[in-house]
PDB file of N, CA and C in Angstrom:
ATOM      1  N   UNK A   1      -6.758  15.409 -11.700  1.00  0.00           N
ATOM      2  CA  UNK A   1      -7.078  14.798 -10.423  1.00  0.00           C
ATOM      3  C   UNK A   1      -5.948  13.849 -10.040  1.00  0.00           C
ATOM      4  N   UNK A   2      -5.018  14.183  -8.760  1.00  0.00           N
ATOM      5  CA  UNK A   2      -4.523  13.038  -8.402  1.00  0.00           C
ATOM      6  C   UNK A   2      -4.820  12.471  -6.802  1.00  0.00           C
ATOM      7  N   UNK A   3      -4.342  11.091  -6.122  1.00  0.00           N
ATOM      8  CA  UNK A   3      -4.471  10.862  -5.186  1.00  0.00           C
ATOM      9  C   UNK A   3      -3.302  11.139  -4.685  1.00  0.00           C
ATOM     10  N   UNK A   4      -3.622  11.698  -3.104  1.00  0.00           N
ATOM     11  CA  UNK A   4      -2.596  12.218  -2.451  1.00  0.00           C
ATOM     12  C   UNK A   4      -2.644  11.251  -1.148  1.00  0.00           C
ATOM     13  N   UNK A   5      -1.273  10.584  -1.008  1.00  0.00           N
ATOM     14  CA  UNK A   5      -1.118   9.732   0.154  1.00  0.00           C
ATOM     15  C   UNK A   5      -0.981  10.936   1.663  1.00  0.00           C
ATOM     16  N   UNK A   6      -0.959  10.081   2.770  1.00  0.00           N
ATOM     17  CA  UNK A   6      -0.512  10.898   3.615  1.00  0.00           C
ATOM     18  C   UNK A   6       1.079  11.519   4.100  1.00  0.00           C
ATOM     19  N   UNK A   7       1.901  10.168   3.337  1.00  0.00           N
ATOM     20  CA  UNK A   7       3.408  11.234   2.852  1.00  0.00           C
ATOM     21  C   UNK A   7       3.301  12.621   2.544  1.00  0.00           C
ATOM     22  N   UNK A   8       2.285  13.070   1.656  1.00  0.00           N
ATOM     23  CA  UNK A   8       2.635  13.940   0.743  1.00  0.00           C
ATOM     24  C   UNK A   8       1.339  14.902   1.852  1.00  0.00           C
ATOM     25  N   UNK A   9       0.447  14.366   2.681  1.00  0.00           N
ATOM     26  CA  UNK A   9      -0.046  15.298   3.189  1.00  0.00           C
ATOM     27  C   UNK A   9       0.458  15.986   4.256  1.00  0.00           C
ATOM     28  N   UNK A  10       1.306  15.108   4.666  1.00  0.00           N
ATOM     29  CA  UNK A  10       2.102  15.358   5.642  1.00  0.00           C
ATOM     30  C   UNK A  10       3.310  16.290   5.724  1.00  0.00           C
ATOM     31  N   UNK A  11       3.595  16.467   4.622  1.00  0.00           N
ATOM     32  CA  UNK A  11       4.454  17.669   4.178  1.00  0.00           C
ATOM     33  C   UNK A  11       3.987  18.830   3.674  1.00  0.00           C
ATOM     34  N   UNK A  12       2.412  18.560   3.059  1.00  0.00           N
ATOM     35  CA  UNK A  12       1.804  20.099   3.034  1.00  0.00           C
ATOM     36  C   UNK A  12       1.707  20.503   4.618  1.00  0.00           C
ATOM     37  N   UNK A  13       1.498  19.953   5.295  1.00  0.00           N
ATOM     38  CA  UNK A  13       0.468  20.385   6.902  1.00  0.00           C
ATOM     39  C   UNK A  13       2.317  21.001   7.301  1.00  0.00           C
ATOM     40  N   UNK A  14       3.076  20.209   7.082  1.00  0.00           N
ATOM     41  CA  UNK A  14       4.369  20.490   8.048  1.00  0.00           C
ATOM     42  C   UNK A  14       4.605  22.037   7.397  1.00  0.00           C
ATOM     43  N   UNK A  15       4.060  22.626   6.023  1.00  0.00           N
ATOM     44  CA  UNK A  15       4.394  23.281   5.298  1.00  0.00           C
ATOM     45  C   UNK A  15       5.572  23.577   4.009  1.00  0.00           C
ATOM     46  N   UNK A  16       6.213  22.872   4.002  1.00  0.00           N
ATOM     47  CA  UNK A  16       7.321  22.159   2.749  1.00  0.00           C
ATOM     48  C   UNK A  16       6.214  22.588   1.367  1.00  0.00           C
ATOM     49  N   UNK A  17       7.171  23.835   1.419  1.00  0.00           N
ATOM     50  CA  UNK A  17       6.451  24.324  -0.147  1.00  0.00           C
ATOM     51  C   UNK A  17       6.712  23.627  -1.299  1.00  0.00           C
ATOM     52  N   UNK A  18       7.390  22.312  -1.540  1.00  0.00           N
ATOM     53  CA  UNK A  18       7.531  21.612  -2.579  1.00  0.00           C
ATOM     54  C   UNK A  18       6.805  20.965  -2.846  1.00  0.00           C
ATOM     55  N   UNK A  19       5.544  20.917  -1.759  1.00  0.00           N
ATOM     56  CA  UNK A  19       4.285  20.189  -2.127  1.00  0.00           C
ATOM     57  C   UNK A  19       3.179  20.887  -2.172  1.00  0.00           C
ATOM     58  N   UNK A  20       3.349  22.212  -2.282  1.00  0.00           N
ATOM     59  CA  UNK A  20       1.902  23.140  -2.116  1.00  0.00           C
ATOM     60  C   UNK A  20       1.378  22.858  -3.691  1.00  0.00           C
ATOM     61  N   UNK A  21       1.867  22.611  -4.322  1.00  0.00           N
ATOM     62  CA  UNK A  21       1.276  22.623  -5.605  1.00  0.00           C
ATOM     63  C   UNK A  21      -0.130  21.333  -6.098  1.00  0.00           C
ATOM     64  N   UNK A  22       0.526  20.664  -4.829  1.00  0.00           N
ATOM     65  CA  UNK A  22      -0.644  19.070  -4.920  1.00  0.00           C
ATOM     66  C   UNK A  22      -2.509  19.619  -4.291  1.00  0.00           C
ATOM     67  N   UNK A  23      -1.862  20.592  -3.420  1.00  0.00           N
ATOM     68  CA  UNK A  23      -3.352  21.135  -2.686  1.00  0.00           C
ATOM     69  C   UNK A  23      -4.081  22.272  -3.708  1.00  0.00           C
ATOM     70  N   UNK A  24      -2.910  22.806  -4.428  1.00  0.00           N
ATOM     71  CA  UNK A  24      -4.119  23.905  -5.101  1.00  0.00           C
ATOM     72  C   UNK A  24      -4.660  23.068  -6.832  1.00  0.00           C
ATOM     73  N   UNK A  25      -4.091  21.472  -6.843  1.00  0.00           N
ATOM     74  CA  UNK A  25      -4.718  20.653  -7.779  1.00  0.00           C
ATOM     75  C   UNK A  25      -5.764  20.600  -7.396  1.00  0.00           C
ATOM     76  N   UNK A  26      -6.624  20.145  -8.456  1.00  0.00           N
ATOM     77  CA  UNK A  26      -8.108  18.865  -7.634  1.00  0.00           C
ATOM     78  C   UNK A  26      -7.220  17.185  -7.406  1.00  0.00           C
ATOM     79  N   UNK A  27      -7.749  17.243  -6.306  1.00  0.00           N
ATOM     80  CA  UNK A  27      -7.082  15.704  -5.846  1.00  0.00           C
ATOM     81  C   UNK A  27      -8.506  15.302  -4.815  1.00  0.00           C
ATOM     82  N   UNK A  28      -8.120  13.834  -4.416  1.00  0.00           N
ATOM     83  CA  UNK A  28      -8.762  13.094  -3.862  1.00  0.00           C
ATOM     84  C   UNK A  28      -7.942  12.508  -2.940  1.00  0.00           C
ATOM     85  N   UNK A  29      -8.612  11.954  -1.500  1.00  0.00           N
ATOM     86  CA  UNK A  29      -7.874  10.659  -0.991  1.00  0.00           C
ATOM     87  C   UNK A  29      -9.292   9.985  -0.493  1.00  0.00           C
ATOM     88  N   UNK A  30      -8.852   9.130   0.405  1.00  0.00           N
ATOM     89  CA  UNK A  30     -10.114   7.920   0.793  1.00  0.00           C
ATOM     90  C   UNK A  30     -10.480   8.611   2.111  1.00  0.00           C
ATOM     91  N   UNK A  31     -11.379   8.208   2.722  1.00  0.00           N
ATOM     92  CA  UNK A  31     -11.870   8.246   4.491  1.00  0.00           C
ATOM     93  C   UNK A  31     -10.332   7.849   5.147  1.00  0.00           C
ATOM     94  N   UNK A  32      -9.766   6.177   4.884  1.00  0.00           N
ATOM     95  CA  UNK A  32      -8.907   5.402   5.212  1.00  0.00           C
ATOM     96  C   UNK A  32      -7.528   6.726   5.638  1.00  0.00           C
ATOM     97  N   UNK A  33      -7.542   7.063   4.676  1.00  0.00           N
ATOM     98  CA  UNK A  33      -6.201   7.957   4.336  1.00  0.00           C
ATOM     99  C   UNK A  33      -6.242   9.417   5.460  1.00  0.00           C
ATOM    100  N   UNK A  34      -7.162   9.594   5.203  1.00  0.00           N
ATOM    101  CA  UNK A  34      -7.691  10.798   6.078  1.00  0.00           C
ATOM    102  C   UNK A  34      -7.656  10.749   7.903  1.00  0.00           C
ATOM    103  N   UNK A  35      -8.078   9.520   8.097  1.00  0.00           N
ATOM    104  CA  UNK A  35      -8.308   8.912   9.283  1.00  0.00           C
ATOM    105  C   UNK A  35      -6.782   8.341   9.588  1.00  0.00           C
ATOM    106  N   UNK A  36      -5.959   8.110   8.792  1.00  0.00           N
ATOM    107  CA  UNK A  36      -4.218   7.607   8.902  1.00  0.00           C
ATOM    108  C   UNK A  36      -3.617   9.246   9.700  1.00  0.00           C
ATOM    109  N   UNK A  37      -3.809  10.005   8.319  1.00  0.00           N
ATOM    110  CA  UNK A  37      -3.434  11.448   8.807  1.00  0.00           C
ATOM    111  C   UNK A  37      -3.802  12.530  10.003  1.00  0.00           C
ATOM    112  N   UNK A  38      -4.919  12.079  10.462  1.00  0.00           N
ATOM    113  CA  UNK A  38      -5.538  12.521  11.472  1.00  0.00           C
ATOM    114  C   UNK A  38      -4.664  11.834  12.529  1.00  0.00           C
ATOM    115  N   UNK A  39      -4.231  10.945  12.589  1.00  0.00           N
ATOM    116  CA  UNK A  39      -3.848  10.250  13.732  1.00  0.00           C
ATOM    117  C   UNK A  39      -2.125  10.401  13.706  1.00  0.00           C
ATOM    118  N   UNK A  40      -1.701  10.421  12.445  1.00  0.00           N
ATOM    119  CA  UNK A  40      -0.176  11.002  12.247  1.00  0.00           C
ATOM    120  C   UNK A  40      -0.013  12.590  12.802  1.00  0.00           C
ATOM    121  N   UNK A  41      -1.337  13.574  12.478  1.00  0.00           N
ATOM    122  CA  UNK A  41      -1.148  14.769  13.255  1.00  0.00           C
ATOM    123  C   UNK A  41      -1.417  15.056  14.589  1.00  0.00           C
ATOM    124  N   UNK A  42      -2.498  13.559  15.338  1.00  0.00           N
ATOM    125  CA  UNK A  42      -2.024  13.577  16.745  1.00  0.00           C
ATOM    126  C   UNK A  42      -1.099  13.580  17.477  1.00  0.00           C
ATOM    127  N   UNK A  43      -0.411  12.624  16.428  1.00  0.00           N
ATOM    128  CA  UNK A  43       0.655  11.913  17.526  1.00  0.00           C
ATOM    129  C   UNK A  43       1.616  12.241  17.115  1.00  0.00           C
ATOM    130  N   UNK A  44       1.819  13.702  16.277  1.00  0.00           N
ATOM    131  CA  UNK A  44       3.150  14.559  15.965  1.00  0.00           C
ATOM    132  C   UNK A  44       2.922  15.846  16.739  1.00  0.00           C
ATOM    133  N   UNK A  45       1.667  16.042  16.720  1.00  0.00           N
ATOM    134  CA  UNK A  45       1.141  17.862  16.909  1.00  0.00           C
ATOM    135  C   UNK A  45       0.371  17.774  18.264  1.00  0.00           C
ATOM    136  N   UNK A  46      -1.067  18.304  17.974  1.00  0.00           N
ATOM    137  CA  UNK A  46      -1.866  18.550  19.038  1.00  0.00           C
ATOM    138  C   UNK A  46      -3.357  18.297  18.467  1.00  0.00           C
ATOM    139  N   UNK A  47      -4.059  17.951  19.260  1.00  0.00           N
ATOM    140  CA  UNK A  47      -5.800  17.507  18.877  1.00  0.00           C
ATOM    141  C   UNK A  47      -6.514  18.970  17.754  1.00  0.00           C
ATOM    142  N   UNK A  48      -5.779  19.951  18.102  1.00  0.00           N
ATOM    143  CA  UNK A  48      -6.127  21.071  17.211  1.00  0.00           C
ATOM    144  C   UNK A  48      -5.918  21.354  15.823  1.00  0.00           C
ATOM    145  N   UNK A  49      -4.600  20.979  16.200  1.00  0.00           N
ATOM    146  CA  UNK A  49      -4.049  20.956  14.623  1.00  0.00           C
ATOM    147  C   UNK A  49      -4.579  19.502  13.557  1.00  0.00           C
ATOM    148  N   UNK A  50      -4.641  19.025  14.652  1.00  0.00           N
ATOM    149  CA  UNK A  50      -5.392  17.609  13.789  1.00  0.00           C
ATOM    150  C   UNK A  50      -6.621  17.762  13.278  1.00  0.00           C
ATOM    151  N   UNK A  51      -7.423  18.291  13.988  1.00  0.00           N
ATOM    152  CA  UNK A  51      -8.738  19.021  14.207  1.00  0.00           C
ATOM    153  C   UNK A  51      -9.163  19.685  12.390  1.00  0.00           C
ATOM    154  N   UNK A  52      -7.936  20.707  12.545  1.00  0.00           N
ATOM    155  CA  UNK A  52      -8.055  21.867  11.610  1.00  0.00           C
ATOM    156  C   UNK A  52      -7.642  21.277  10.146  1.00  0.00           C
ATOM    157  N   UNK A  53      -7.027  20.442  10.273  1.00  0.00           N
ATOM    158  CA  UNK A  53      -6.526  19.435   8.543  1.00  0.00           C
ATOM    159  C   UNK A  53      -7.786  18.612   8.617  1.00  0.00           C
ATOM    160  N   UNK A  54      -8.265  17.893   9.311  1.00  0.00           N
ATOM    161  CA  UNK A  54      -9.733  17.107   8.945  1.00  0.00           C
ATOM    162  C   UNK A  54     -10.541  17.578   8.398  1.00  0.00           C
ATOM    163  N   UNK A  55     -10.962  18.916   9.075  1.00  0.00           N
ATOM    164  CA  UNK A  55     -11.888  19.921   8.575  1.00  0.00           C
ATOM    165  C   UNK A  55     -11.705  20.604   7.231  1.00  0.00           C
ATOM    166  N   UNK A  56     -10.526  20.819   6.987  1.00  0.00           N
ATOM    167  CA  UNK A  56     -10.323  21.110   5.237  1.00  0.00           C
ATOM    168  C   UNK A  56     -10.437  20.063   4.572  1.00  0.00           C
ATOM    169  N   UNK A  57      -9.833  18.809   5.279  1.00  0.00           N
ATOM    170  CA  UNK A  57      -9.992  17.551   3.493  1.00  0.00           C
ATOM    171  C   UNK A  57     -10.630  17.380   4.287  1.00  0.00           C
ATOM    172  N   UNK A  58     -11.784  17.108   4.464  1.00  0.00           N
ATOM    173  CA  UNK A  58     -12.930  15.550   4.285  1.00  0.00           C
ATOM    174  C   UNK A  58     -13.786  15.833   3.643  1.00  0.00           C
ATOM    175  N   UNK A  59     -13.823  16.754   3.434  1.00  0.00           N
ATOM    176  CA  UNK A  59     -14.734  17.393   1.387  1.00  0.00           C
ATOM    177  C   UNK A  59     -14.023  16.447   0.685  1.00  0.00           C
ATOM    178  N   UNK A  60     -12.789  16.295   0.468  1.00  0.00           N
ATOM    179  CA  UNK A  60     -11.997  15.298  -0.404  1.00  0.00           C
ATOM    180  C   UNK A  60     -12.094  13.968  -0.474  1.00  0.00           C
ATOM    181  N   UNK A  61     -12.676  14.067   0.741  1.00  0.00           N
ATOM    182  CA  UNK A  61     -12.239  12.203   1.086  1.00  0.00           C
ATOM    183  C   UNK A  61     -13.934  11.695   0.732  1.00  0.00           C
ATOM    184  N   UNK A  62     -13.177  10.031   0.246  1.00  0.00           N
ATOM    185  CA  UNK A  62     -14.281   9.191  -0.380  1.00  0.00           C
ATOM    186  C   UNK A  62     -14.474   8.098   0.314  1.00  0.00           C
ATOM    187  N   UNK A  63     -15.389   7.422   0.199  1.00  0.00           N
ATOM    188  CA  UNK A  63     -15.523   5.786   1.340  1.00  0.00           C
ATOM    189  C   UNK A  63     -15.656   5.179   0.335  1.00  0.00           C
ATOM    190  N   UNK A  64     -14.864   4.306   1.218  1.00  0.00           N
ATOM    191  CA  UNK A  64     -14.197   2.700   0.418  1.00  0.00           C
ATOM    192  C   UNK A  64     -14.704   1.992   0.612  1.00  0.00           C
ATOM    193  N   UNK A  65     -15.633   1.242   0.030  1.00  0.00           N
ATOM    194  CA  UNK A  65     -16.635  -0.024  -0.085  1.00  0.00           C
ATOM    195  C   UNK A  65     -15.708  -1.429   0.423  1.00  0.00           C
ATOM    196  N   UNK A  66     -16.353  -2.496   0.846  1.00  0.00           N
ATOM    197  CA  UNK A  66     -15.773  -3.457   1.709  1.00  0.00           C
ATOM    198  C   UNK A  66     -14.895  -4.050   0.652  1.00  0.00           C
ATOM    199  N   UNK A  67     -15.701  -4.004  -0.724  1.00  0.00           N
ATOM    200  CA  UNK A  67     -14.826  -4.679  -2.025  1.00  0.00           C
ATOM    201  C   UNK A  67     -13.850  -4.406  -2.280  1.00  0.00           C
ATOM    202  N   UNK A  68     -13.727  -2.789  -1.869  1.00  0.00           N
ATOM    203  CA  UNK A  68     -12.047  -2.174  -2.329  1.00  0.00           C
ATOM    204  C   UNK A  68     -11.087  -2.806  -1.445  1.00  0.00           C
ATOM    205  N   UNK A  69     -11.974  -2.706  -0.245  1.00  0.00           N
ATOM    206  CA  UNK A  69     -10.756  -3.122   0.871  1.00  0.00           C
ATOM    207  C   UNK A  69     -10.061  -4.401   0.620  1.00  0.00           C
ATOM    208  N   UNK A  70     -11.201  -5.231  -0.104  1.00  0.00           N
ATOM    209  CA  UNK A  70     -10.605  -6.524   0.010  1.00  0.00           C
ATOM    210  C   UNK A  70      -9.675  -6.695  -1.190  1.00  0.00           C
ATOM    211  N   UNK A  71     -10.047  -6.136  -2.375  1.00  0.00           N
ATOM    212  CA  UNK A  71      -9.141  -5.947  -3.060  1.00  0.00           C
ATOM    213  C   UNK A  71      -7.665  -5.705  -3.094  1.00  0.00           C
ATOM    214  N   UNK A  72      -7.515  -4.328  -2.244  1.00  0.00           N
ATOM    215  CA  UNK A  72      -6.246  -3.451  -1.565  1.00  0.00           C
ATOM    216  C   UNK A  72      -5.759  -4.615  -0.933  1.00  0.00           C
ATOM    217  N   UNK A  73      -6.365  -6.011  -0.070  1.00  0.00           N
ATOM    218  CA  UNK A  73      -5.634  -6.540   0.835  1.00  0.00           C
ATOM    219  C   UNK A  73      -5.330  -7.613  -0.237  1.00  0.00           C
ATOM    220  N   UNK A  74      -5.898  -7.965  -0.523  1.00  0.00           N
ATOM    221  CA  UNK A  74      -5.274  -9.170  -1.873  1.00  0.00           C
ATOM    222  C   UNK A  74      -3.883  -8.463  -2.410  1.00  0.00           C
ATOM    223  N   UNK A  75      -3.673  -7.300  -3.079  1.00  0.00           N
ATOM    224  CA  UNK A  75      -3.250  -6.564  -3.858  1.00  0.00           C
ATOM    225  C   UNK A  75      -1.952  -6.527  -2.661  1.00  0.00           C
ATOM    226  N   UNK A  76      -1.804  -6.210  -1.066  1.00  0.00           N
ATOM    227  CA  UNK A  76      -0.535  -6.298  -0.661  1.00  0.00           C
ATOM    228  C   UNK A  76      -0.345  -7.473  -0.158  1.00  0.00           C
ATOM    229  N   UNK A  77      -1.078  -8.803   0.033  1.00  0.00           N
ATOM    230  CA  UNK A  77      -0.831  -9.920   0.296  1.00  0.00           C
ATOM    231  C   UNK A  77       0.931  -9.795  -1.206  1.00  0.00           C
ATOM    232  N   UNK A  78      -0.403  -9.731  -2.393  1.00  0.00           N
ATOM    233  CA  UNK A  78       0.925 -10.056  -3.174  1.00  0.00           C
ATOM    234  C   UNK A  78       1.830  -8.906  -3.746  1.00  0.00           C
ATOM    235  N   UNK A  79       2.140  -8.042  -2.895  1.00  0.00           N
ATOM    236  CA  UNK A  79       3.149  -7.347  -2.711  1.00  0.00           C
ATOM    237  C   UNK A  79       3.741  -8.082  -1.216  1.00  0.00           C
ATOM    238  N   UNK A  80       3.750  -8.629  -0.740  1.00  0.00           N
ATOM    239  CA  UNK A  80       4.477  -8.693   0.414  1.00  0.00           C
ATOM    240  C   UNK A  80       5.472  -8.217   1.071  1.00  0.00           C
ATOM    241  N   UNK A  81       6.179  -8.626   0.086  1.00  0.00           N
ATOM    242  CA  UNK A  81       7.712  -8.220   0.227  1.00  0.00           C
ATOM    243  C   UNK A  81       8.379  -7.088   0.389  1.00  0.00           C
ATOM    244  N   UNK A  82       6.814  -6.330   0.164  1.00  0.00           N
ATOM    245  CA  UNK A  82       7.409  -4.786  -0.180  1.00  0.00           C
ATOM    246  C   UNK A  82       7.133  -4.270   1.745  1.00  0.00           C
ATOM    247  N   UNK A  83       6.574  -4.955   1.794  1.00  0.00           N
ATOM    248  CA  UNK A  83       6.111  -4.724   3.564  1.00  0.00           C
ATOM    249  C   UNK A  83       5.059  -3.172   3.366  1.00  0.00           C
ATOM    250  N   UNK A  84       3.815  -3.239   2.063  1.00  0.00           N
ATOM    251  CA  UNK A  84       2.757  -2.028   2.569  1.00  0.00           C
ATOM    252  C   UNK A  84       2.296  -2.090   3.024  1.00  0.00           C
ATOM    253  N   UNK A  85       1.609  -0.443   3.725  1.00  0.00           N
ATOM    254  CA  UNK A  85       0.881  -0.510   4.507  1.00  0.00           C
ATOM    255  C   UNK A  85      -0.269  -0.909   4.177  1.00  0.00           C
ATOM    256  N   UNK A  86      -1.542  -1.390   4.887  1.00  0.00           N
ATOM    257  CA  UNK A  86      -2.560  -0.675   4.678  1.00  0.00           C
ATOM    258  C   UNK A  86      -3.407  -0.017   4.001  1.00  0.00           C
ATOM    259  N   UNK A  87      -2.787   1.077   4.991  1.00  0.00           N
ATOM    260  CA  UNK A  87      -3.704   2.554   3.516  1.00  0.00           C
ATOM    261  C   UNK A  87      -3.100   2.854   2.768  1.00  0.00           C
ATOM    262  N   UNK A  88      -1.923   2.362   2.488  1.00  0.00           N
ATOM    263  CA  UNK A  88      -1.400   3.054   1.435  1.00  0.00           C
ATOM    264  C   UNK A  88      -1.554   2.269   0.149  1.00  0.00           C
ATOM    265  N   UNK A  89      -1.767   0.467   0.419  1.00  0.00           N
ATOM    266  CA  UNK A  89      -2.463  -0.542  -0.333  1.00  0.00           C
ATOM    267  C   UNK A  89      -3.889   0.275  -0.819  1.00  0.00           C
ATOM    268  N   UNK A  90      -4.790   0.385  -0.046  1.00  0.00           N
ATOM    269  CA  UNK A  90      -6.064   0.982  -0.398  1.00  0.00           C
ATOM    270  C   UNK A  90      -5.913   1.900  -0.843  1.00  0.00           C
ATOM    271  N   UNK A  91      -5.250   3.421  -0.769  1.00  0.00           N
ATOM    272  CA  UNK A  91      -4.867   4.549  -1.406  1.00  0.00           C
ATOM    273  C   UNK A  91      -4.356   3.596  -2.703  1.00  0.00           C
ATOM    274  N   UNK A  92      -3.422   2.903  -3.051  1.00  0.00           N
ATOM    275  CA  UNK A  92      -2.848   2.647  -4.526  1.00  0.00           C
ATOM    276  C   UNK A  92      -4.045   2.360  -5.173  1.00  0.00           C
ATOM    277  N   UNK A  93      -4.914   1.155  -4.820  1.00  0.00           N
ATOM    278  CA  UNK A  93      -5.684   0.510  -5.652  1.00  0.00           C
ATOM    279  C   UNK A  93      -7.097   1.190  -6.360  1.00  0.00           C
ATOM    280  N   UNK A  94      -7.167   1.797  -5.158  1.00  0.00           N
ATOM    281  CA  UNK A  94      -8.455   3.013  -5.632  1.00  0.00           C
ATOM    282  C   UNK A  94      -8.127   3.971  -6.413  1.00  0.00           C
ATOM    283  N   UNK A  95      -6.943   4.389  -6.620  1.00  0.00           N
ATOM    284  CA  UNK A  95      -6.370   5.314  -7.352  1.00  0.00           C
ATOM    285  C   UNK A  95      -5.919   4.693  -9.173  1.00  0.00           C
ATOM    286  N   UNK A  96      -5.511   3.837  -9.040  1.00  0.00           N
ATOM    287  CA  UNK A  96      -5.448   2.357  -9.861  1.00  0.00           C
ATOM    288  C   UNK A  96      -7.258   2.346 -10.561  1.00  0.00           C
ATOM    289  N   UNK A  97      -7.531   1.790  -9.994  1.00  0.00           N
ATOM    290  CA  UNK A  97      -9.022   1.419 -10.512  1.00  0.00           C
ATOM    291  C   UNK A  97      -9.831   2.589 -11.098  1.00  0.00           C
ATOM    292  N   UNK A  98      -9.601   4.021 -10.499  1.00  0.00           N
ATOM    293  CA  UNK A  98      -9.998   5.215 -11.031  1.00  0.00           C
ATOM    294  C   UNK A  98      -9.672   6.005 -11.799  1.00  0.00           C
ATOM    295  N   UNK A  99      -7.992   5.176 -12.086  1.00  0.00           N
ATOM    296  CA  UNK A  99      -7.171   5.703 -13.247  1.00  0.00           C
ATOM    297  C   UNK A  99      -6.510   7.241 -12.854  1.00  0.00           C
ATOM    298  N   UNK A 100      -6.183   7.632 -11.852  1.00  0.00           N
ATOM    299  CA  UNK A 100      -5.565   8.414 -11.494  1.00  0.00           C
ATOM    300  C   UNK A 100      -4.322   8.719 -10.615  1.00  0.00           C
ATOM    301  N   UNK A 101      -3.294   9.293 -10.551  1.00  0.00           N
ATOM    302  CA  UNK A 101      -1.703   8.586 -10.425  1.00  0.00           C
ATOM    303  C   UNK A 101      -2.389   8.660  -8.401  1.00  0.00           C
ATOM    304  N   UNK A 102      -1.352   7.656  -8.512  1.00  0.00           N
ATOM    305  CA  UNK A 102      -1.116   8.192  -6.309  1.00  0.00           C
ATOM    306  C   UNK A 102       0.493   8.629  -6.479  1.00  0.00           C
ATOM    307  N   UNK A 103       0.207   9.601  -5.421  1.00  0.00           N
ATOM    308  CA  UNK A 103       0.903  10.713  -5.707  1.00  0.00           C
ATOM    309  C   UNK A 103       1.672   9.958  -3.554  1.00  0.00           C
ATOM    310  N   UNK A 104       2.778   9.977  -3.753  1.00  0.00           N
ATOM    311  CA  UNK A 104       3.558   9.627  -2.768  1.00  0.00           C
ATOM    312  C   UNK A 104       5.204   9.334  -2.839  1.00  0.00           C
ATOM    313  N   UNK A 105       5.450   9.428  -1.365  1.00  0.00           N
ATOM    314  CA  UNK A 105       6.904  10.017  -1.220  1.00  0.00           C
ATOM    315  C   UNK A 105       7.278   8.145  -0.539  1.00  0.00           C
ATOM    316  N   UNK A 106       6.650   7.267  -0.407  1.00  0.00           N
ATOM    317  CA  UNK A 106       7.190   5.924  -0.167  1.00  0.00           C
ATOM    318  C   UNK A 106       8.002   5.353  -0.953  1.00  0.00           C
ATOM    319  N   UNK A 107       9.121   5.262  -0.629  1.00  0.00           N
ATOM    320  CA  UNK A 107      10.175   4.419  -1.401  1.00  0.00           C
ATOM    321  C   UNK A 107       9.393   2.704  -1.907  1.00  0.00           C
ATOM    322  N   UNK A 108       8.759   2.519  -1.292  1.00  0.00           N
ATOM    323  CA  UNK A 108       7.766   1.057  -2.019  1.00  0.00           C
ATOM    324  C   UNK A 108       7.394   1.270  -3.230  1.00  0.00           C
ATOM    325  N   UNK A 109       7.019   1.779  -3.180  1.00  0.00           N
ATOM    326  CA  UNK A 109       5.884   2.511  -4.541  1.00  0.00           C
ATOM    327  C   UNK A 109       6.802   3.515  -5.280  1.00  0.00           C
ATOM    328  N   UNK A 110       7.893   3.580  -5.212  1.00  0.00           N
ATOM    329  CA  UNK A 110       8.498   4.363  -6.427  1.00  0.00           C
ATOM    330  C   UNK A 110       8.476   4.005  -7.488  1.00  0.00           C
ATOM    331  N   UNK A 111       8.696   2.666  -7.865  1.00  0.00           N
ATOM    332  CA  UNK A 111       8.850   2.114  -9.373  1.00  0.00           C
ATOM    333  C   UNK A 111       7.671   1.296  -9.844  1.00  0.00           C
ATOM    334  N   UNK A 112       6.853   1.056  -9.093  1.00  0.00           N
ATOM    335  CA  UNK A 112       5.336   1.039  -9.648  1.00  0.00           C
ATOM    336  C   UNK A 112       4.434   1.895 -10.678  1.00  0.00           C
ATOM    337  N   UNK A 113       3.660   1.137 -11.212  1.00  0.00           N
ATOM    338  CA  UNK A 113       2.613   1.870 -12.372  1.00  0.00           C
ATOM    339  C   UNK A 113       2.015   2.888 -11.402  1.00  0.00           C
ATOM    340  N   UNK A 114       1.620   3.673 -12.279  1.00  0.00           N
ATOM    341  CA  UNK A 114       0.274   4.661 -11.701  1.00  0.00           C
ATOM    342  C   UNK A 114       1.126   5.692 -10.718  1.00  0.00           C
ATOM    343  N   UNK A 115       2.087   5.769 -10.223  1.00  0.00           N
ATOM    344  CA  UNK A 115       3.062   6.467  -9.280  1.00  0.00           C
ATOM    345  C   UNK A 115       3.638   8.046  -9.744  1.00  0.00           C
ATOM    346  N   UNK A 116       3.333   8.628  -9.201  1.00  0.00           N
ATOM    347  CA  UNK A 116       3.700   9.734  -9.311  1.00  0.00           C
ATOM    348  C   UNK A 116       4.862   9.962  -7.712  1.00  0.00           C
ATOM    349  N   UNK A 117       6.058   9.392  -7.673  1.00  0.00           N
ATOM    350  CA  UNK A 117       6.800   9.554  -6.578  1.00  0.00           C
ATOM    351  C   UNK A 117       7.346  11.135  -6.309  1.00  0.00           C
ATOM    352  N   UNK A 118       7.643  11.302  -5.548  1.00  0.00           N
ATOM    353  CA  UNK A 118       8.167  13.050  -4.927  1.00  0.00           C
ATOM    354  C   UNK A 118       8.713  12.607  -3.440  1.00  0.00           C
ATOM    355  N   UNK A 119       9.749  13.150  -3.707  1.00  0.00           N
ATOM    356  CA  UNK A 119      10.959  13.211  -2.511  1.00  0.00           C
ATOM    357  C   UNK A 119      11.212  14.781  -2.160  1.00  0.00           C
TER     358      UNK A 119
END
């Protein structure tokens, strides 16, 4: 099982076969993550294509309790510096806490624990 950021979903959907191998894993991402990507394939593509990636992962996707969130935001308060996002704070920490790598192409998170980076 790994977590898959929306870097890395974003290059399955574009089709970049160097990442097909993450979709025929079992993986996970959050609601958060899902709802990032949905809105990255609006505002690259068309309401359809956005449409049609929701509808395959949200079997995948999990909801994040208010605790995680607050966690994730503590957790990039003190990253700061690194300037994360968001979801990609909440994608690390849930992935972190569940003991399973996050799987992403962010230069932030390259040399971090739990990281499984891909360029």
């Amino acid at each position: 099982m790994k977590y898959l950021d929306t870097y890395i979903l974003a290059e399955i959907a574009e089709g970049n076969k160097k990442y097909f191998c993450y979709i025929e894993e079992d993986f996970i991402l959050t609601d958060l993550t899902l709802a990032e990507f949905y809105w990255v394939l609006l505002r690259d593509t068309n309401p359809e294509v956005a449409d049609y990636w929701f509808q395959k992962l949200r079997v995948y996707a999990v909801i994040i309790s208010a605790e995680m969130m607050i966690e994730a935001m503590r957790f990039r308060r003190l990253h700061k510096q690194k300037d994360l996002s968001f979801f990609d704070c909440i994608g690390y920490v849930y992935a972190c806490k569940n003991n399973i790598p996050f799987v992403t192409g962010d230069m932030q998170f390259e040399k971090m624990k739990n990281v499984e980076f891909r360029k």
